[in-house]
Structure formats: structure tokens, C-alpha cells
C-alpha atoms as a PDB file:
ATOM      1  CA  UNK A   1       0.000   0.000   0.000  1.00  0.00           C
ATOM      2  CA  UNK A   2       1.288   3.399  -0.894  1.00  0.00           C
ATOM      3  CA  UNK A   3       1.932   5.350   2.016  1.00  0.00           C
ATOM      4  CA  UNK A   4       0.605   9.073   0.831  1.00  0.00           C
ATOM      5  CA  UNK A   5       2.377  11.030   3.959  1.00  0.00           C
ATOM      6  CA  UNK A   6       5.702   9.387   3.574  1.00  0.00           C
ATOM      7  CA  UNK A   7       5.976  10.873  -0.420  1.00  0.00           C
ATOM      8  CA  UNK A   8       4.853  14.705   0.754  1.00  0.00           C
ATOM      9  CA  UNK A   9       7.454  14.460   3.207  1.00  0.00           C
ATOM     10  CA  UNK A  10       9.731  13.211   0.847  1.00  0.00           C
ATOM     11  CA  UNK A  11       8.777  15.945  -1.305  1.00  0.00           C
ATOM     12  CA  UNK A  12       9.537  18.389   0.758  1.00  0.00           C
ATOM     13  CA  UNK A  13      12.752  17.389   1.916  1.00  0.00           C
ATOM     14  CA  UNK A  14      13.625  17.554  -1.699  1.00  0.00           C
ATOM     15  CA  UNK A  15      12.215  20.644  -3.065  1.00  0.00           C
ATOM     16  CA  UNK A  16      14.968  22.238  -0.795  1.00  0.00           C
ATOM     17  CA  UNK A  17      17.038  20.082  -2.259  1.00  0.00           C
ATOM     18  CA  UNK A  18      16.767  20.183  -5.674  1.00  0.00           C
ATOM     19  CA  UNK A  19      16.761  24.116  -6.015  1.00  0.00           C
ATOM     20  CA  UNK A  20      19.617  24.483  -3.873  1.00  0.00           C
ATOM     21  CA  UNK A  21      21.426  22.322  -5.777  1.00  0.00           C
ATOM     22  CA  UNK A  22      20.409  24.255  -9.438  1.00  0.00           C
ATOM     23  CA  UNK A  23      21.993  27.237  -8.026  1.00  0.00           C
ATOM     24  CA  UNK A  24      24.973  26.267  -5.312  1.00  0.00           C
ATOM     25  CA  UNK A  25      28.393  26.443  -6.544  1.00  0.00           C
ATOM     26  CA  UNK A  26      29.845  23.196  -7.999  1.00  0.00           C
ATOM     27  CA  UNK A  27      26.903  21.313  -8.129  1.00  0.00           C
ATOM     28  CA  UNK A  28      25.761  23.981 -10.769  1.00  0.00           C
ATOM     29  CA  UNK A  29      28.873  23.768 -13.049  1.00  0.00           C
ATOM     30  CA  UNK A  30      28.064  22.043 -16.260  1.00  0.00           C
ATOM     31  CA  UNK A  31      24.578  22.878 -15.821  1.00  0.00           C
ATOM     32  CA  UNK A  32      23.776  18.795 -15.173  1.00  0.00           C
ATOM     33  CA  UNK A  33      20.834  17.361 -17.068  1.00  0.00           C
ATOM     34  CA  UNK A  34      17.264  17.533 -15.186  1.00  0.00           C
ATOM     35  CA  UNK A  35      16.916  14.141 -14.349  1.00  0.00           C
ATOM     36  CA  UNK A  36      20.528  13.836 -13.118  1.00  0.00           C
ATOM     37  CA  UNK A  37      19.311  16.787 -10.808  1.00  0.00           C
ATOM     38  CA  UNK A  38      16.660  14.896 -10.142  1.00  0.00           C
ATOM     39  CA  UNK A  39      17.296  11.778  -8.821  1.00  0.00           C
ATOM     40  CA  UNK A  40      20.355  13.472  -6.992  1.00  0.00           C
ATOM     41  CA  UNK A  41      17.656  15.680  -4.945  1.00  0.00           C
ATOM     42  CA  UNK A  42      16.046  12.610  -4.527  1.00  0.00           C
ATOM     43  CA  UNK A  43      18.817  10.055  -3.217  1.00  0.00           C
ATOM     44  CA  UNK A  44      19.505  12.862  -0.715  1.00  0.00           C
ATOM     45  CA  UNK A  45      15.714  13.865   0.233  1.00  0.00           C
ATOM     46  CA  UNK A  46      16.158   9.772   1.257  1.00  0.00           C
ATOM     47  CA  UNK A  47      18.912   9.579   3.321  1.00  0.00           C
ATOM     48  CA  UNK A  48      18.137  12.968   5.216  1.00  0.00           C
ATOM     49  CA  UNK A  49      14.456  11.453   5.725  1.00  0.00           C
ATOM     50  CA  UNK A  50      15.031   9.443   8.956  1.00  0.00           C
ATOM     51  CA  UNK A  51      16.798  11.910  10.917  1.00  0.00           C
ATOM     52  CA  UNK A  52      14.798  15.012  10.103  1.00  0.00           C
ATOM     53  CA  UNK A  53      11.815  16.202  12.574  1.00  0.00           C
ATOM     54  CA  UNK A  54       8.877  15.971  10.449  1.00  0.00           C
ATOM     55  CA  UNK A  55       5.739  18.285  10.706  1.00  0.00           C
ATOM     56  CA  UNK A  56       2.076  17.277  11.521  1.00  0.00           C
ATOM     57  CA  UNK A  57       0.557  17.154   7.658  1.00  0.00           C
ATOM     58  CA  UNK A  58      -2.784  15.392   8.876  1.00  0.00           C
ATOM     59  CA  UNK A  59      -5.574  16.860   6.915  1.00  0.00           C
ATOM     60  CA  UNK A  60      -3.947  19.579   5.267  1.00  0.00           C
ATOM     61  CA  UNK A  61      -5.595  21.467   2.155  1.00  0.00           C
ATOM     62  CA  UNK A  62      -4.077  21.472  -1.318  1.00  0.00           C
ATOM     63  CA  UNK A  63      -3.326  24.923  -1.232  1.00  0.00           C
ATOM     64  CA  UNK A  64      -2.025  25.499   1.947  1.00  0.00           C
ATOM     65  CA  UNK A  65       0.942  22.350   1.168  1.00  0.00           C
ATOM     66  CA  UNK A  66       1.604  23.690  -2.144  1.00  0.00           C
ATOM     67  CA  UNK A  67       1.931  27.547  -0.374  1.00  0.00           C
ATOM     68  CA  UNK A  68       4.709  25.158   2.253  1.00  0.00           C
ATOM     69  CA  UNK A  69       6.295  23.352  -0.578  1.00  0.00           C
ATOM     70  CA  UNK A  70       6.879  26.692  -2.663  1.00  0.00           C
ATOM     71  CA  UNK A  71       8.355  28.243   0.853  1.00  0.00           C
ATOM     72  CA  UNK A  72      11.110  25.463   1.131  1.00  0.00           C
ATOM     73  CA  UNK A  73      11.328  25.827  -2.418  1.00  0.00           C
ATOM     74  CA  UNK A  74      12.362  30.058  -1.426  1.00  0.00           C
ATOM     75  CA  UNK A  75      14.593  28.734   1.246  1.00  0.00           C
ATOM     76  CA  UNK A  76      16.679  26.240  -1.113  1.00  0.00           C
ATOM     77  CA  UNK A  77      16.941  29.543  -3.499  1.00  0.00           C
ATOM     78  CA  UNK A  78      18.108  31.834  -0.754  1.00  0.00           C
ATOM     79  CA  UNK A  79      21.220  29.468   0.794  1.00  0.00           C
ATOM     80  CA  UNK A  80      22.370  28.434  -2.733  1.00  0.00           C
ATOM     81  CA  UNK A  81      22.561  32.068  -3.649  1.00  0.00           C
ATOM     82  CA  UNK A  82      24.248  32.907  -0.645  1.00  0.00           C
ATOM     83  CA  UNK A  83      27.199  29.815  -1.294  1.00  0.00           C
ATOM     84  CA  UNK A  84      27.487  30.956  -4.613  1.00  0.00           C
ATOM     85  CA  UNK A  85      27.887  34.805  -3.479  1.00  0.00           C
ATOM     86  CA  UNK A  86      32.137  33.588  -2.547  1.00  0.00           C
ATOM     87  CA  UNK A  87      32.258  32.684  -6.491  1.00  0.00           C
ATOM     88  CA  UNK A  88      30.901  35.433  -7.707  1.00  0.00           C
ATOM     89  CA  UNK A  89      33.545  37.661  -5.556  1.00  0.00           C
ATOM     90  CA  UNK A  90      36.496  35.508  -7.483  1.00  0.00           C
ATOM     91  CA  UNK A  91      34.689  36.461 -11.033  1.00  0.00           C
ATOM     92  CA  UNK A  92      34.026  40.145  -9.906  1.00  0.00           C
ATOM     93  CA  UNK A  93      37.459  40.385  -9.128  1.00  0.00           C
ATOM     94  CA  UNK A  94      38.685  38.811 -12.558  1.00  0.00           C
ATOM     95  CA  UNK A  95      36.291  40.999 -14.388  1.00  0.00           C
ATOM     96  CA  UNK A  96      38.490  43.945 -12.681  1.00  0.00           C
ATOM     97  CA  UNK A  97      41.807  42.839 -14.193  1.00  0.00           C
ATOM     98  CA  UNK A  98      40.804  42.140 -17.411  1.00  0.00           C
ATOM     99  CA  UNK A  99      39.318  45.702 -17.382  1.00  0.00           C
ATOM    100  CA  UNK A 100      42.464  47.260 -16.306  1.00  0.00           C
ATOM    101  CA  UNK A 101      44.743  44.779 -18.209  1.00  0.00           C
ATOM    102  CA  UNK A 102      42.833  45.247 -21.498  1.00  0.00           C
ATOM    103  CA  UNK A 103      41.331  41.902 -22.039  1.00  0.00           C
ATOM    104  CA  UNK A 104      37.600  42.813 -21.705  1.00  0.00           C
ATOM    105  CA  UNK A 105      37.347  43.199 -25.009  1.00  0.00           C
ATOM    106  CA  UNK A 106      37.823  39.373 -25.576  1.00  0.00           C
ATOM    107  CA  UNK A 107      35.189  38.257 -23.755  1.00  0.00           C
ATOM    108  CA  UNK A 108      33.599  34.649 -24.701  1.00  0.00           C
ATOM    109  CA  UNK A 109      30.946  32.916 -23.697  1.00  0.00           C
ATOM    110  CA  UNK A 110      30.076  31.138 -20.985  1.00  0.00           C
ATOM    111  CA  UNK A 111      27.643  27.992 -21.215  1.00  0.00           C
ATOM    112  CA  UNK A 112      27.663  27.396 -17.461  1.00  0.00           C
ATOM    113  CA  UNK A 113      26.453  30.787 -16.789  1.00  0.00           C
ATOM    114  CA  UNK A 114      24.690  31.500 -20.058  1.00  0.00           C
ATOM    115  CA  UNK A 115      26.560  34.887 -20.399  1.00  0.00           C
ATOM    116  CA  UNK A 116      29.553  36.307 -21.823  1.00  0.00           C
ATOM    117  CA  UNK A 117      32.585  36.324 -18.853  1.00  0.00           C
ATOM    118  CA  UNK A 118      36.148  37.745 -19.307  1.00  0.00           C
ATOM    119  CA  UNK A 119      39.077  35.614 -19.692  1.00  0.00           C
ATOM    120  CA  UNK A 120      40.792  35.957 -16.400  1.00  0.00           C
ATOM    121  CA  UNK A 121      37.204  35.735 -14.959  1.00  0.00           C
ATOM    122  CA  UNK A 122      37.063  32.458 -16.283  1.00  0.00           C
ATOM    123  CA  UNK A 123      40.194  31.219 -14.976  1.00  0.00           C
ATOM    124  CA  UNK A 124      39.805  32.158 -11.542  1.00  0.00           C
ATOM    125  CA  UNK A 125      36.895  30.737 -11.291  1.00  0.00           C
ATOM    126  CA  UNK A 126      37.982  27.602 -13.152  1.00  0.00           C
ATOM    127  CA  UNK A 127      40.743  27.315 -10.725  1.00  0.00           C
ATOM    128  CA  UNK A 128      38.426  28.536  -7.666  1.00  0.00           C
ATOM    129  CA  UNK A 129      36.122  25.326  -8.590  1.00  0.00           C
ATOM    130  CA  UNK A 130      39.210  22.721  -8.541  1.00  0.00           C
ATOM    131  CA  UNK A 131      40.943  24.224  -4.844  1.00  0.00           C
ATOM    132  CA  UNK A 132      37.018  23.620  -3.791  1.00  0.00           C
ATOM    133  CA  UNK A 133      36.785  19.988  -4.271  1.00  0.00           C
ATOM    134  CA  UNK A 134      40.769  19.574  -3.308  1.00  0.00           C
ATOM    135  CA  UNK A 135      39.352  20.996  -0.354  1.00  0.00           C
ATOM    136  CA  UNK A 136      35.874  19.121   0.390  1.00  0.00           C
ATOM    137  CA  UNK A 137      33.737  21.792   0.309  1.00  0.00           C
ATOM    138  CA  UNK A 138      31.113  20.492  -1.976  1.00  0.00           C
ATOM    139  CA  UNK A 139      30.852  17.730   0.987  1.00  0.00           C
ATOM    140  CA  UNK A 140      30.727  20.755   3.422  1.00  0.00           C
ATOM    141  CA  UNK A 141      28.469  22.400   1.213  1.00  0.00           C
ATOM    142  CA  UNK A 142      25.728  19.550   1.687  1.00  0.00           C
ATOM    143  CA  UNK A 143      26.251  19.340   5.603  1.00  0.00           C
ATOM    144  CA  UNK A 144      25.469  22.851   5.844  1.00  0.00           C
ATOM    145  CA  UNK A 145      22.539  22.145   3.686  1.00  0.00           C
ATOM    146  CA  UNK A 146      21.579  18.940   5.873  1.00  0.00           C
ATOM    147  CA  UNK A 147      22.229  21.035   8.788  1.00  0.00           C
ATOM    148  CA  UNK A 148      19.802  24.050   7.621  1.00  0.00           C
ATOM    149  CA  UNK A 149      16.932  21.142   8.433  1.00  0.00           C
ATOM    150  CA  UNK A 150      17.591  21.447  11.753  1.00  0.00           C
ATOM    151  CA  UNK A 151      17.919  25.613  12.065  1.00  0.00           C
ATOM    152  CA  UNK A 152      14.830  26.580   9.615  1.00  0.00           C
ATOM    153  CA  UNK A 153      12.576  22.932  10.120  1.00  0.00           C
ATOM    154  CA  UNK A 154      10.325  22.203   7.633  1.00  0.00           C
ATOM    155  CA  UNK A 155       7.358  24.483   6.580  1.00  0.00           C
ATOM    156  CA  UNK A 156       8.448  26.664   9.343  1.00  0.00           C
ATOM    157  CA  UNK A 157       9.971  29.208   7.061  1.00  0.00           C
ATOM    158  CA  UNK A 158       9.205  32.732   7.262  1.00  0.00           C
ATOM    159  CA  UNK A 159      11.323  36.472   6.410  1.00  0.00           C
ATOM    160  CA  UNK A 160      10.988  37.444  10.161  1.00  0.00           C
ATOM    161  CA  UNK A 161      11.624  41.356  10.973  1.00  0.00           C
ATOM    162  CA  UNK A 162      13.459  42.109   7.599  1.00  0.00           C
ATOM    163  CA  UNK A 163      16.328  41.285   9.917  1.00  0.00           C
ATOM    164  CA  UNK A 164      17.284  38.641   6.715  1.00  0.00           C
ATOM    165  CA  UNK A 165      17.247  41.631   4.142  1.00  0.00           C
ATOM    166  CA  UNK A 166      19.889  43.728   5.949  1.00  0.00           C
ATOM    167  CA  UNK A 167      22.173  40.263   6.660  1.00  0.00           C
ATOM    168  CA  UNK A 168      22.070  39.831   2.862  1.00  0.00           C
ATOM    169  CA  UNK A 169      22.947  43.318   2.087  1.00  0.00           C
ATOM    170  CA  UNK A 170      25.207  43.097   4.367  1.00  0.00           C
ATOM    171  CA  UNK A 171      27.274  40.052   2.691  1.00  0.00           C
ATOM    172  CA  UNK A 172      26.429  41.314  -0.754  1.00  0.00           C
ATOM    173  CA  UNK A 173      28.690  44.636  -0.110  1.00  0.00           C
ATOM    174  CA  UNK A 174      31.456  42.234   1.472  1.00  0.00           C
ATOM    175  CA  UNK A 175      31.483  40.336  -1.729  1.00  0.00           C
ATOM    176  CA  UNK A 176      33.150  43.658  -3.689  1.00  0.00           C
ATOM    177  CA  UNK A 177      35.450  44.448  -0.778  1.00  0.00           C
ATOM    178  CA  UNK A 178      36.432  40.533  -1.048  1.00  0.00           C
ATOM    179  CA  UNK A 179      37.011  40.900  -5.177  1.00  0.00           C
ATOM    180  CA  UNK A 180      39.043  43.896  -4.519  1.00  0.00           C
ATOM    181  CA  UNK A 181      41.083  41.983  -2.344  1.00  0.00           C
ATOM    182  CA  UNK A 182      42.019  39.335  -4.460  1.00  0.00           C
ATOM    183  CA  UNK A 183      42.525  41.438  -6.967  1.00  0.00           C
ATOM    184  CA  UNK A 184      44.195  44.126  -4.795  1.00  0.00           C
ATOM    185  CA  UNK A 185      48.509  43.228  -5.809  1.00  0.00           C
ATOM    186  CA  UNK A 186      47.856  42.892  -9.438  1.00  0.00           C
ATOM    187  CA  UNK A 187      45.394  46.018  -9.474  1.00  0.00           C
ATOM    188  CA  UNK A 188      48.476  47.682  -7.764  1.00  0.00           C
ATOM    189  CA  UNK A 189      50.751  46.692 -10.069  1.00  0.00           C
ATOM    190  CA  UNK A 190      48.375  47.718 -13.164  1.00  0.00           C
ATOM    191  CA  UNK A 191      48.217  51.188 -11.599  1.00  0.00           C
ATOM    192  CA  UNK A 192      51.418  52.040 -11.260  1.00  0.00           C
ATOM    193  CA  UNK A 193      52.192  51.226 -14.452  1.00  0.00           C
ATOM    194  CA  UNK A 194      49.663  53.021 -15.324  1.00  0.00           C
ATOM    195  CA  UNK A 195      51.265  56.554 -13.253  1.00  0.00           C
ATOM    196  CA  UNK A 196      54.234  55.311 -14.609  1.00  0.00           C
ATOM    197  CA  UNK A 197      52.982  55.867 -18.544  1.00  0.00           C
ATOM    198  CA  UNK A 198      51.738  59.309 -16.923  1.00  0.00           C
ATOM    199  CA  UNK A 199      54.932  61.023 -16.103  1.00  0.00           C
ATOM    200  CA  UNK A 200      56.279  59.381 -19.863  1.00  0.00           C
ATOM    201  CA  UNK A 201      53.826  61.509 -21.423  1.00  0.00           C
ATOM    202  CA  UNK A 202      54.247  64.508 -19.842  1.00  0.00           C
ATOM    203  CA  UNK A 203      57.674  64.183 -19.736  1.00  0.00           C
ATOM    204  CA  UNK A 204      58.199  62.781 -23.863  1.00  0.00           C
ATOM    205  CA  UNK A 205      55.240  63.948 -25.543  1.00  0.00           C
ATOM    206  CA  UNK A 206      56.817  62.593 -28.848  1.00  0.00           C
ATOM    207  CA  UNK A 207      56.441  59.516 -27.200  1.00  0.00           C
ATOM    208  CA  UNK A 208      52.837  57.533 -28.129  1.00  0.00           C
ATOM    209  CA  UNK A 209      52.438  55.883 -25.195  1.00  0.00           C
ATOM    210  CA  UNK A 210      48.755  55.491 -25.595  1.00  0.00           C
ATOM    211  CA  UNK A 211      49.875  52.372 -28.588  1.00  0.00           C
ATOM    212  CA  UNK A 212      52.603  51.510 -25.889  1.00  0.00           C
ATOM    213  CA  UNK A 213      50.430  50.921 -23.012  1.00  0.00           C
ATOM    214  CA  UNK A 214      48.149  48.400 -24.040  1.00  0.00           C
ATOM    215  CA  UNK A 215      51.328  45.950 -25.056  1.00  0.00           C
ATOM    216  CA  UNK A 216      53.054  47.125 -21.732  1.00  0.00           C
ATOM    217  CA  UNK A 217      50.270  46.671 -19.518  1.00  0.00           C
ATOM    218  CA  UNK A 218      49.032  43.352 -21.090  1.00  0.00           C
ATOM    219  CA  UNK A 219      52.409  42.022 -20.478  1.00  0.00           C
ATOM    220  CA  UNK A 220      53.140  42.763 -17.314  1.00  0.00           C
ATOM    221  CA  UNK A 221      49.601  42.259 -16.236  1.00  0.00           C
ATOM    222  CA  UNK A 222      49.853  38.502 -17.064  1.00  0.00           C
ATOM    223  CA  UNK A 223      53.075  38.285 -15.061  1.00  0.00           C
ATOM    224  CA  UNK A 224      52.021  39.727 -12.013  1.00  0.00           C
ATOM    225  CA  UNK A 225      49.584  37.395 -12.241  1.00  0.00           C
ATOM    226  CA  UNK A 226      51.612  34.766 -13.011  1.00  0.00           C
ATOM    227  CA  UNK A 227      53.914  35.650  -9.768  1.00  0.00           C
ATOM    228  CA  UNK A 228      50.784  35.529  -7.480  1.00  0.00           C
ATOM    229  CA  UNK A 229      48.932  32.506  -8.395  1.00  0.00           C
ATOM    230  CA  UNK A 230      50.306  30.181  -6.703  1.00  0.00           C
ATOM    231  CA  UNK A 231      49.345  32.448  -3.314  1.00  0.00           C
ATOM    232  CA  UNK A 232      45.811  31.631  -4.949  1.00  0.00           C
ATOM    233  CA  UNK A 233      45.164  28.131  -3.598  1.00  0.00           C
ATOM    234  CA  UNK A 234      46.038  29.365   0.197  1.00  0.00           C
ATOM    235  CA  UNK A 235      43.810  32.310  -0.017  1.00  0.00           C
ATOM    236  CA  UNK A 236      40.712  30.372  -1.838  1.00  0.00           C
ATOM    237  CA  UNK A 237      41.160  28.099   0.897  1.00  0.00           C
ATOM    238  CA  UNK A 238      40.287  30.852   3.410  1.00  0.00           C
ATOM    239  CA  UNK A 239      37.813  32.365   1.208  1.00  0.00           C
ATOM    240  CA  UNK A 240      35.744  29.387   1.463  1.00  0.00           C
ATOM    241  CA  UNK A 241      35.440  29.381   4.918  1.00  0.00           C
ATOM    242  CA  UNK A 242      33.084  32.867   4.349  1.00  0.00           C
ATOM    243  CA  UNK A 243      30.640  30.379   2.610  1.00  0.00           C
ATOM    244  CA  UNK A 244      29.941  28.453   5.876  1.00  0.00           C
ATOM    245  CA  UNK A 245      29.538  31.269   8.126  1.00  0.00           C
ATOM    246  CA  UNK A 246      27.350  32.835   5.617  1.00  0.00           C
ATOM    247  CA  UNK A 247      25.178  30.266   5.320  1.00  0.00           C
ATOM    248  CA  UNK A 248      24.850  30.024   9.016  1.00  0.00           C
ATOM    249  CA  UNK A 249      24.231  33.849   9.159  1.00  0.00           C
ATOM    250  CA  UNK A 250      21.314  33.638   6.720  1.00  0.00           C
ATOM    251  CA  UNK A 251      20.020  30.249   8.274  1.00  0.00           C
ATOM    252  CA  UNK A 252      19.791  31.892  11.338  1.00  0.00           C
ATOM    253  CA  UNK A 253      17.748  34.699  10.244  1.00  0.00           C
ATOM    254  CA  UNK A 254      15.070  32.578   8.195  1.00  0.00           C
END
């Protein structure tokens, strides 16, 4: 006999699930097929089933489970937003050097985001995605997620005092002031060239150093970058400590 309360719970569990997992970081990459995202959600909803506290759904309306199911539907949105706010620092901040190095203008585009990204924004987040799994945090990423059943329990989600709205501004401004810090010693390097091209024009104005600078800065852009990467996988391996405590900030505001 099919047992109709077990399969709403089940569907519950897993419509956090599943859209937490179309937007979170890594588990987004490659933008999976649907029924690979599917039966994923679903093998977790599973195993989490036994060990979450489940709500009373004894003669509940229609409408008022589908108003519940679209609210843990909201709260899978918000968290995978939030763990995906750390990535979207790293491409910020590559966007910013390929502005000041010159390589906007060869932008190409992106299937996994379905929009054109720079070059260097590209490979820092290539390489962001690789120190992530050397690191576990895609296994991290699910324990906060199993973890978020026992701060916001089922159907118990609500916005509160707008309490949530500040939090997220809050870590939405920290996500430029994070770019700009990984960016921060090749920026530096990018503008003193660029001072340095300055006083050449004022003091040789024979000299065209507006043809010169894009060669110059190019160059040396890529090798200060080249000098610092390897200081990348020690300070992505900080960065992605912000996605925890983010995600515990916003869970405990929902």
C-alpha cells in the first residue's frame, strides 16, 4: 500500500534540495541534465528522511501544502545564492583585471552561466572550482545544507523582521570588498604602471604611449599574475570558509 504522507514528506525534503542544488556552486557547473538533478535531490531527500523532525501534515488542504512546498522551495533559493555569493567575488574580481589589463574586449561565452565572462574571470573561477573539491567543500556544502533542516525545520519558514534583508545586504557589499582583495597586488601593479605611462607623457610627448600601453600593460599584467597565483590556492582556501559562516548567518535569520 502506498503510504501518501511518507511521499509529501519526501517531497519536501527535496524541493529544498533540488533548487539548492540548481543554483549552489559546484553542483551547478556544467549545468547537469534535469533528471541527473533529479534523482540526486532525490537520493539525498532519502537519506536525510530518517533523521529530520517531520511536521504534523494530517488533513492539510491542497493549497495550503503547495503555499509550504513553494516556501522550502524560497529557502533552497536563498542558501544556494548565498554559497554561490564567494564565487561570484572571485569572477568580480577577474572581471576587474581584465578591465584594467585590457582583455575585456575578448570576452567569450560562458555555457555554465549562459553569459559572456572575461578571460581571467574564467580562470579564476575555473581554478576557484578545482581548490574547492581539493578541499571538500562540496561535501561541506551539503552538511550545511543537511544542517539548515535542523535551524529553519520544515514548513516553518518565514522572512521574520526584515532582519534577513539587511544580513544579505550586508554580505552582498562584502562580496566587492572581497574581489578587490584578491585582486588588490595585481590592481596595484596595473596602476602604477599606469602613473608610470603618466609622467612618460608629460615628460616625452613625442612619445605615443597610448599604442605603448596596451602591449606594456598586457604584459606585465599577465606576469604579475603569473607571480601571485600560486598564493591563490592558500587564499581560496580561506575564502571558502566565508561560505559556511554565511550560510549560518542567513540560516539563522530565516
Amino acid at each position: 500500500m502506498i503510504d501518501l504522507n511518507f511521499w509529501l514528506y519526501i517531497l519536501l525534503i527535496s524541493a529544498r534540495m533540488l533548487s539548492f542544488i540548481s543554483v549552489a556552486p559546484f553542483y551547478s557547473v556544467g549545468n547537469p541534465p534535469p533528471m541527473f538533478k533529479g534523482a540526486f535531490g532525490l537520493s539525498l531527500a532519502l537519506l536525510l528522511y530518517p533523521v529530520i523532525s517531520l511536521p504534523n501534515l494530517v488533513n492539510m488542504k491542497i493549497l495550503t501544502f503547495a503555499a509550504l512546498l513553494a516556501g522550502e522551495v524560497v529557502v533552497g533559493l536563498i542558501l544556494g545564492y548565498t554559497a554561490t555569493l564567494v564565487f561570484n567575488s572571485i569572477r568580480i574580481a577577474g572581471q576587474l583585471l581584465d578591465v584594467q589589463i585590457g582583455l575585456s574586449m575578448a570576452a567569450i561565452f560562458d555555457p555554465q552561466s549562459e553569459s559572456q565572462n572575461t578571460l581571467l574571470s574564467q580562470f579564476l573561477y575555473s581554478l576557484a572550482v578545482l581548490v574547492y573539491m581539493l578541499v571538500d567543500g562540496h561535501h561541506q556544502l551539503l552538511q550545511s545544507l543537511a544542517k539548515s533542516y535542523e535551524l529553519i525545520p520544515l514548513i516553518s519558514f518565514e522572512l521574520g523582521d526584515g532582519k534577513f534583508v539587511w544580513q544579505m545586504v550586508e554580505i552582498f557589499s562584502g562580496v566587492i570588498l572581497l574581489a578587490l582583495k584578491i585582486a588588490g597586488p595585481v590592481l596595484a601593479v596595473l596602476v602604477i604602471i599606469d602613473l608610470s605611462l603618466g609622467l612618460v607623457a608629460r615628460t616625452v610627448p613625442q612619445l605615443n604611449v597610448f599604442m605603448l600601453a596596451f602591449p606594456l600593460k598586457i604584459g606585465l599584467g599577465i606576469l604579475a599574475l603569473a607571480i601571485v597565483s600560486p598564493l591563490f590556492a592558500s587564499v581560496f582556501k580561506n575564502v571558502f570558509t566565508l561560505i559556511q559562516k554565511d550560510l549560518s548567518i542567513i540560516m539563522r535569520y530565516l
